[in-house]
Protein backbone atom coordinates (compact mmCIF):
# COMPACT_ATOMS: atom_id res chain seq x y z
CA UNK A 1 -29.89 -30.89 16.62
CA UNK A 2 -27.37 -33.04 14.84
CA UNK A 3 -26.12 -31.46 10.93
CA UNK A 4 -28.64 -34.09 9.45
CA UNK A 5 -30.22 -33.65 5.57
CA UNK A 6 -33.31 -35.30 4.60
CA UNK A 7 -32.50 -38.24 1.52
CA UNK A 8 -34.68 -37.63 -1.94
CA UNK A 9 -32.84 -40.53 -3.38
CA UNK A 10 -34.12 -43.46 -1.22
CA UNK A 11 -32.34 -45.48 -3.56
CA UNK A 12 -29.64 -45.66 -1.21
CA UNK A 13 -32.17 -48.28 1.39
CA UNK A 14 -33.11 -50.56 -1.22
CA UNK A 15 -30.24 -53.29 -0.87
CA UNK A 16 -31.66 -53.24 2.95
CA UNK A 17 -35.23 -53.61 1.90
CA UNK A 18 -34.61 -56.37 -0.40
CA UNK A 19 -32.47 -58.23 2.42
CA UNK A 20 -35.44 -58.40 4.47
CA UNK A 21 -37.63 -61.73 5.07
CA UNK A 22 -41.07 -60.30 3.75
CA UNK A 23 -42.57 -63.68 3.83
CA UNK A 24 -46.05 -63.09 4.95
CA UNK A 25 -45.24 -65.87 7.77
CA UNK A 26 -41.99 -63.98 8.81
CA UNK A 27 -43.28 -61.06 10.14
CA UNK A 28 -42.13 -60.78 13.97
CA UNK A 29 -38.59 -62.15 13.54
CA UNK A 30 -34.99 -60.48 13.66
CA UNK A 31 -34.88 -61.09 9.88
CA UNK A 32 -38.22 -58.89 9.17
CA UNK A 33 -36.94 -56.18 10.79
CA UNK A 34 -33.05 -56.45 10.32
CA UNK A 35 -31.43 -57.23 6.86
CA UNK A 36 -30.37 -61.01 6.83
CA UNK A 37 -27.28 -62.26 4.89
CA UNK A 38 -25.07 -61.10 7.92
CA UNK A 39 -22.25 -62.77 10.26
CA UNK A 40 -24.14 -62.33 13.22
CA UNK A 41 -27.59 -60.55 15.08
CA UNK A 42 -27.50 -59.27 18.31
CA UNK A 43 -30.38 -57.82 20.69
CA UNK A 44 -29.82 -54.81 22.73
CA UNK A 45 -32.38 -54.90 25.93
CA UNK A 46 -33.61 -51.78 25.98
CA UNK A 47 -32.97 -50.08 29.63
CA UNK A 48 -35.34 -50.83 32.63
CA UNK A 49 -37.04 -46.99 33.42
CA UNK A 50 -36.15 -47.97 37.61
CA UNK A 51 -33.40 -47.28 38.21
CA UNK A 52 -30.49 -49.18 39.00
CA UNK A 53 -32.85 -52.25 37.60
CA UNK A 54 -32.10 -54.52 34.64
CA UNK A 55 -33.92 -56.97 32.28
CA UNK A 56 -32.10 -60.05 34.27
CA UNK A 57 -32.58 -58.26 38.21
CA UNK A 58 -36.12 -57.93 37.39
CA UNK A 59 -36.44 -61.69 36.29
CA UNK A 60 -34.44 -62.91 39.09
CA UNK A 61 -37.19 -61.19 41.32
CA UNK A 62 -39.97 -62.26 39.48
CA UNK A 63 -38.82 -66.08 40.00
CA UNK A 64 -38.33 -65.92 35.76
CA UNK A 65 -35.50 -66.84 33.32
CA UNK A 66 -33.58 -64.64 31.19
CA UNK A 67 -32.64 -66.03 27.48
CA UNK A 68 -32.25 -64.78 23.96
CA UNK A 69 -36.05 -64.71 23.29
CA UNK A 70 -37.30 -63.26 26.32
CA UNK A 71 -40.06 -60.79 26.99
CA UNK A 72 -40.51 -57.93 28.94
CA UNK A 73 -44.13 -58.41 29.55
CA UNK A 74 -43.74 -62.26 30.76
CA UNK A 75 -40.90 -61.07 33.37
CA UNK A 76 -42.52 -58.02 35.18
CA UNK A 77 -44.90 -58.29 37.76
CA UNK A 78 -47.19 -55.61 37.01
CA UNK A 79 -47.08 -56.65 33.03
CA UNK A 80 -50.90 -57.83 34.28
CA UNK A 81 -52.14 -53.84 34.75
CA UNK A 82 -49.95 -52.93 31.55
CA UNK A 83 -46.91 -51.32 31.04
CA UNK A 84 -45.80 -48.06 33.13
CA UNK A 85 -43.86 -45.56 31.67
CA UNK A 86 -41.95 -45.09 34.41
CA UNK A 87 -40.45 -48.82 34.82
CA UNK A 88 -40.93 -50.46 31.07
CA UNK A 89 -38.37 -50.47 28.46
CA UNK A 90 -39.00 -47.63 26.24
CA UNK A 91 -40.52 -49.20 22.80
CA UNK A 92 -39.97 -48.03 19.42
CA UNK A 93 -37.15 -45.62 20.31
CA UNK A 94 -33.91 -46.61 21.90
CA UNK A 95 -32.58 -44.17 24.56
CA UNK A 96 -29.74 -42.08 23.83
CA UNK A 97 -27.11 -43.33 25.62
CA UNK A 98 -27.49 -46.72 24.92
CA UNK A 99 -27.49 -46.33 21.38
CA UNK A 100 -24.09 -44.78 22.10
CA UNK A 101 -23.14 -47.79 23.25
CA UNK A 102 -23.85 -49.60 20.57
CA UNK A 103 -22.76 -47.26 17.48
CA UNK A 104 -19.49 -47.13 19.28
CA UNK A 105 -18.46 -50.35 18.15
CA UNK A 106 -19.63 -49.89 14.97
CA UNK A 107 -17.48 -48.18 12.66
CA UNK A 108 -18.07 -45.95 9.88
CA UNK A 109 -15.80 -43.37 8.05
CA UNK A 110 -18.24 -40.41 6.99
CA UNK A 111 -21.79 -40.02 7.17
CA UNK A 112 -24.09 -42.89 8.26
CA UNK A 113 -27.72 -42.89 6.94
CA UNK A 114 -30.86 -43.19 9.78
CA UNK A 115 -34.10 -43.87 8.78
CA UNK A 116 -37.10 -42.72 10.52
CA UNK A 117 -40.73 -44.11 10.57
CA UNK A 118 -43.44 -41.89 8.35
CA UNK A 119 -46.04 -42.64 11.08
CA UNK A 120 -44.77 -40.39 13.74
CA UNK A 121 -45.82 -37.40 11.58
CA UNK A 122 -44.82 -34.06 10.44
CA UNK A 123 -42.48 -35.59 7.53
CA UNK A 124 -42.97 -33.82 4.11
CA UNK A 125 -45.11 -36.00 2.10
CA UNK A 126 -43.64 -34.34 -0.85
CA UNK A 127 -39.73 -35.99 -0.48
CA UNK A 128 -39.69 -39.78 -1.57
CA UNK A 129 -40.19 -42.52 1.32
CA UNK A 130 -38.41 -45.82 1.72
CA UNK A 131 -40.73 -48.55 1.60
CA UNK A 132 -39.83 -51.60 3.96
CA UNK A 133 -41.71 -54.31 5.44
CA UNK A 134 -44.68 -53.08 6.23
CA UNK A 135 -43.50 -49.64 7.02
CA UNK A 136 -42.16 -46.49 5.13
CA UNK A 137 -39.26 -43.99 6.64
CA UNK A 138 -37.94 -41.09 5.61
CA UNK A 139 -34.21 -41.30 5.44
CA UNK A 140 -31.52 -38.84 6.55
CA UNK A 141 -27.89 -38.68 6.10
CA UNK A 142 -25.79 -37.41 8.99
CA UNK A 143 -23.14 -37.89 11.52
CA UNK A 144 -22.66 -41.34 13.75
CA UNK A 145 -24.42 -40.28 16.78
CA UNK A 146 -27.49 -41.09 18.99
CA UNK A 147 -29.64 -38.60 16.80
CA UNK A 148 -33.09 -38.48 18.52
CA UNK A 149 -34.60 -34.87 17.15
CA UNK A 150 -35.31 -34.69 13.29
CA UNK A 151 -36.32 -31.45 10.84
CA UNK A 152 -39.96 -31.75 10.20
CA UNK A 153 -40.99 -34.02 13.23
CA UNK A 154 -42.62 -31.90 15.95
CA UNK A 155 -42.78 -35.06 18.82
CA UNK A 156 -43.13 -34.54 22.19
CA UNK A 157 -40.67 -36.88 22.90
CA UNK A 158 -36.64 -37.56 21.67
CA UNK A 159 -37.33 -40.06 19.34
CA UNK A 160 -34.03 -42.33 17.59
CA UNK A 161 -33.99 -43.46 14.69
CA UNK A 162 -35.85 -47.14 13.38
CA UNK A 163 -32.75 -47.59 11.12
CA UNK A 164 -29.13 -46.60 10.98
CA UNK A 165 -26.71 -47.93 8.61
CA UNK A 166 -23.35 -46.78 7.08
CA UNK A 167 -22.32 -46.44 3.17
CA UNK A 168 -20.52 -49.80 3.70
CA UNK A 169 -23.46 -51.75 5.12
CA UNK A 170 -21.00 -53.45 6.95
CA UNK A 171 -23.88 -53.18 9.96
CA UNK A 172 -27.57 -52.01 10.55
CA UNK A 173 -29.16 -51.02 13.56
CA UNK A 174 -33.00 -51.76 13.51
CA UNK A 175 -35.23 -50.30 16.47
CA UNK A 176 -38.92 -51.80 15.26
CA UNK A 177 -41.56 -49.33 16.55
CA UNK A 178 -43.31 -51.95 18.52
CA UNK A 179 -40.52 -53.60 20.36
CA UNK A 180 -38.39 -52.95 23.49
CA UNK A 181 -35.27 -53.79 22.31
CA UNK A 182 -32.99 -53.10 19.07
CA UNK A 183 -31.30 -55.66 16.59
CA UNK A 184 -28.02 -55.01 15.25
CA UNK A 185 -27.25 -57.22 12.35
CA UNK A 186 -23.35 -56.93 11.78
CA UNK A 187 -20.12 -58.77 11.53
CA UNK A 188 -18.56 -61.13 14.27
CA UNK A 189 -16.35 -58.61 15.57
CA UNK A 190 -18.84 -55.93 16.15
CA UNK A 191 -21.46 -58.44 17.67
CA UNK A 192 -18.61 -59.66 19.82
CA UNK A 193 -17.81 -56.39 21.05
CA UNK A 194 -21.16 -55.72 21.54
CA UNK A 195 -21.84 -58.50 23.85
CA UNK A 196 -19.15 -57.92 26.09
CA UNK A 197 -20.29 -53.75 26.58
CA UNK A 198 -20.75 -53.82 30.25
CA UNK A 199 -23.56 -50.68 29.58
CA UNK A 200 -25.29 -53.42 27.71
CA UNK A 201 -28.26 -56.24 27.66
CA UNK A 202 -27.49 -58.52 24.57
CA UNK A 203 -28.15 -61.86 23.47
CA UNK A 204 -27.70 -63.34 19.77
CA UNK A 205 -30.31 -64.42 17.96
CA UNK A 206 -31.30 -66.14 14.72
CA UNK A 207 -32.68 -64.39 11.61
CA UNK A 208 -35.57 -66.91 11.83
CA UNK A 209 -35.99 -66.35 15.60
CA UNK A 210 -39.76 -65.63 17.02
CA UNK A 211 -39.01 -62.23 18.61
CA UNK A 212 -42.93 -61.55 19.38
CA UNK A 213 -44.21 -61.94 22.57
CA UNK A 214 -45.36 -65.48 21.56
CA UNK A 215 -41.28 -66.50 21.15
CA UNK A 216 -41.00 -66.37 24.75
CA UNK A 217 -42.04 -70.37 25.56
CA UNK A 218 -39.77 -70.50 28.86
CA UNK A 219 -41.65 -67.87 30.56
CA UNK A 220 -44.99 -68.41 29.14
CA UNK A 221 -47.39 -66.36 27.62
CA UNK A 222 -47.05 -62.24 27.59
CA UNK A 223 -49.73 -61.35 30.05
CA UNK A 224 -51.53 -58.17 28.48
């Protein structure tokens, strides 16, 4: 396990929280989930479970079209029967060595703070949580690393963190439980590096973009 200590003072979130869109109508776009008021937003794909496969080899066989907005579950052919844990995107936690990937091209000198959803449970009710839109974490400060086990959350499985940011806020990384993909709101030279990482799926997007499955109008409805 990383050298990671849990935050009392969740004071140190807030400017994050209050550069969210909490507009009631806003809820689903990069700028609920990812602080606005930065140069640039880019999504990170989260990695196709077959392997050798990608977001865009899957749509190419599936007779769909890859852009900015696009959904998992209106490119797959079994989307119909659900997802499969053993092809899908993993949701709500980005894999290890993609996040990697990302955090290294984006810099930080010292400790970088991750924040971790309350509902996964085991986190001590008793140390403050950071309220955001529509979801509290705990926050930890630690090293700038794919950290995916945390003190007090007994999980089956290696779960990353929902937020990672550094004292600078020069970026953030946001991995919204429900999606399977990650926003990284940061400057141009970070999202430019980011979208020319070989290791990685990216598109930009808008802090106003529809990043539901109901944004995805070239490929039609998600099937459920």
């Amino acid at each position: 396990m990383a050298d990671l200590r849990r935050l009392a003072d969740v004071s140190v979130g807030e400017w994050l929280v209050q550069r969210l869109d909490r507009r009631p109508d806003a809820w689903g776009t990069a700028g609920s989930v990812v602080p606005t008021g930065f140069a640039r937003v880019v999504r990170v794909l989260h990695p196709v479970g077959e392997g050798g496969a990608t977001w865009a080899s899957v749509a190419a066989r599936t007779g769909r079209t890859m852009h900015p907005l696009v959904q998992w579950r209106s490119i797959a052919d079994h989307a119909v029967d659900g997802r499969s844990s053993d092809i899908d995107p993993e949701e709500g936690s980005i894999p290890a060595e993609t996040l990697e990937a990302v955090l290294r091209h984006c810099p930080a000198d010292g400790e970088v703070v991750h924040a971790v959803w309350d509902g996964f449970g085991g986190v001590d009710p008793a140390t403050p949580l950071l309220p955001g839109h529509g979801r509290c974490y705990a926050l930890f400060a630690g090293p700038r690393a794919a950290v995916t086990d945390w003190p007090g959350l007994d999980t089956p499985w290696h779960q990353s963190a929902n937020l990672v940011w550094p004292a600078d806020r020069s970026w953030c990384v946001a991995t919204e439980i429900d999606w399977d993909f990650t926003l990284v709101a940061c400057a141009d030279g970070v999202a430019d590096a980011l979208r020319a990482e070989p290791d990685l799926e990216t598109y930009d997007v808008a802090v106003t973009d529809d990043l539901t499955w109901a944004g995805d109008r070239l490929n039609g409805p998600a099937r459920a």
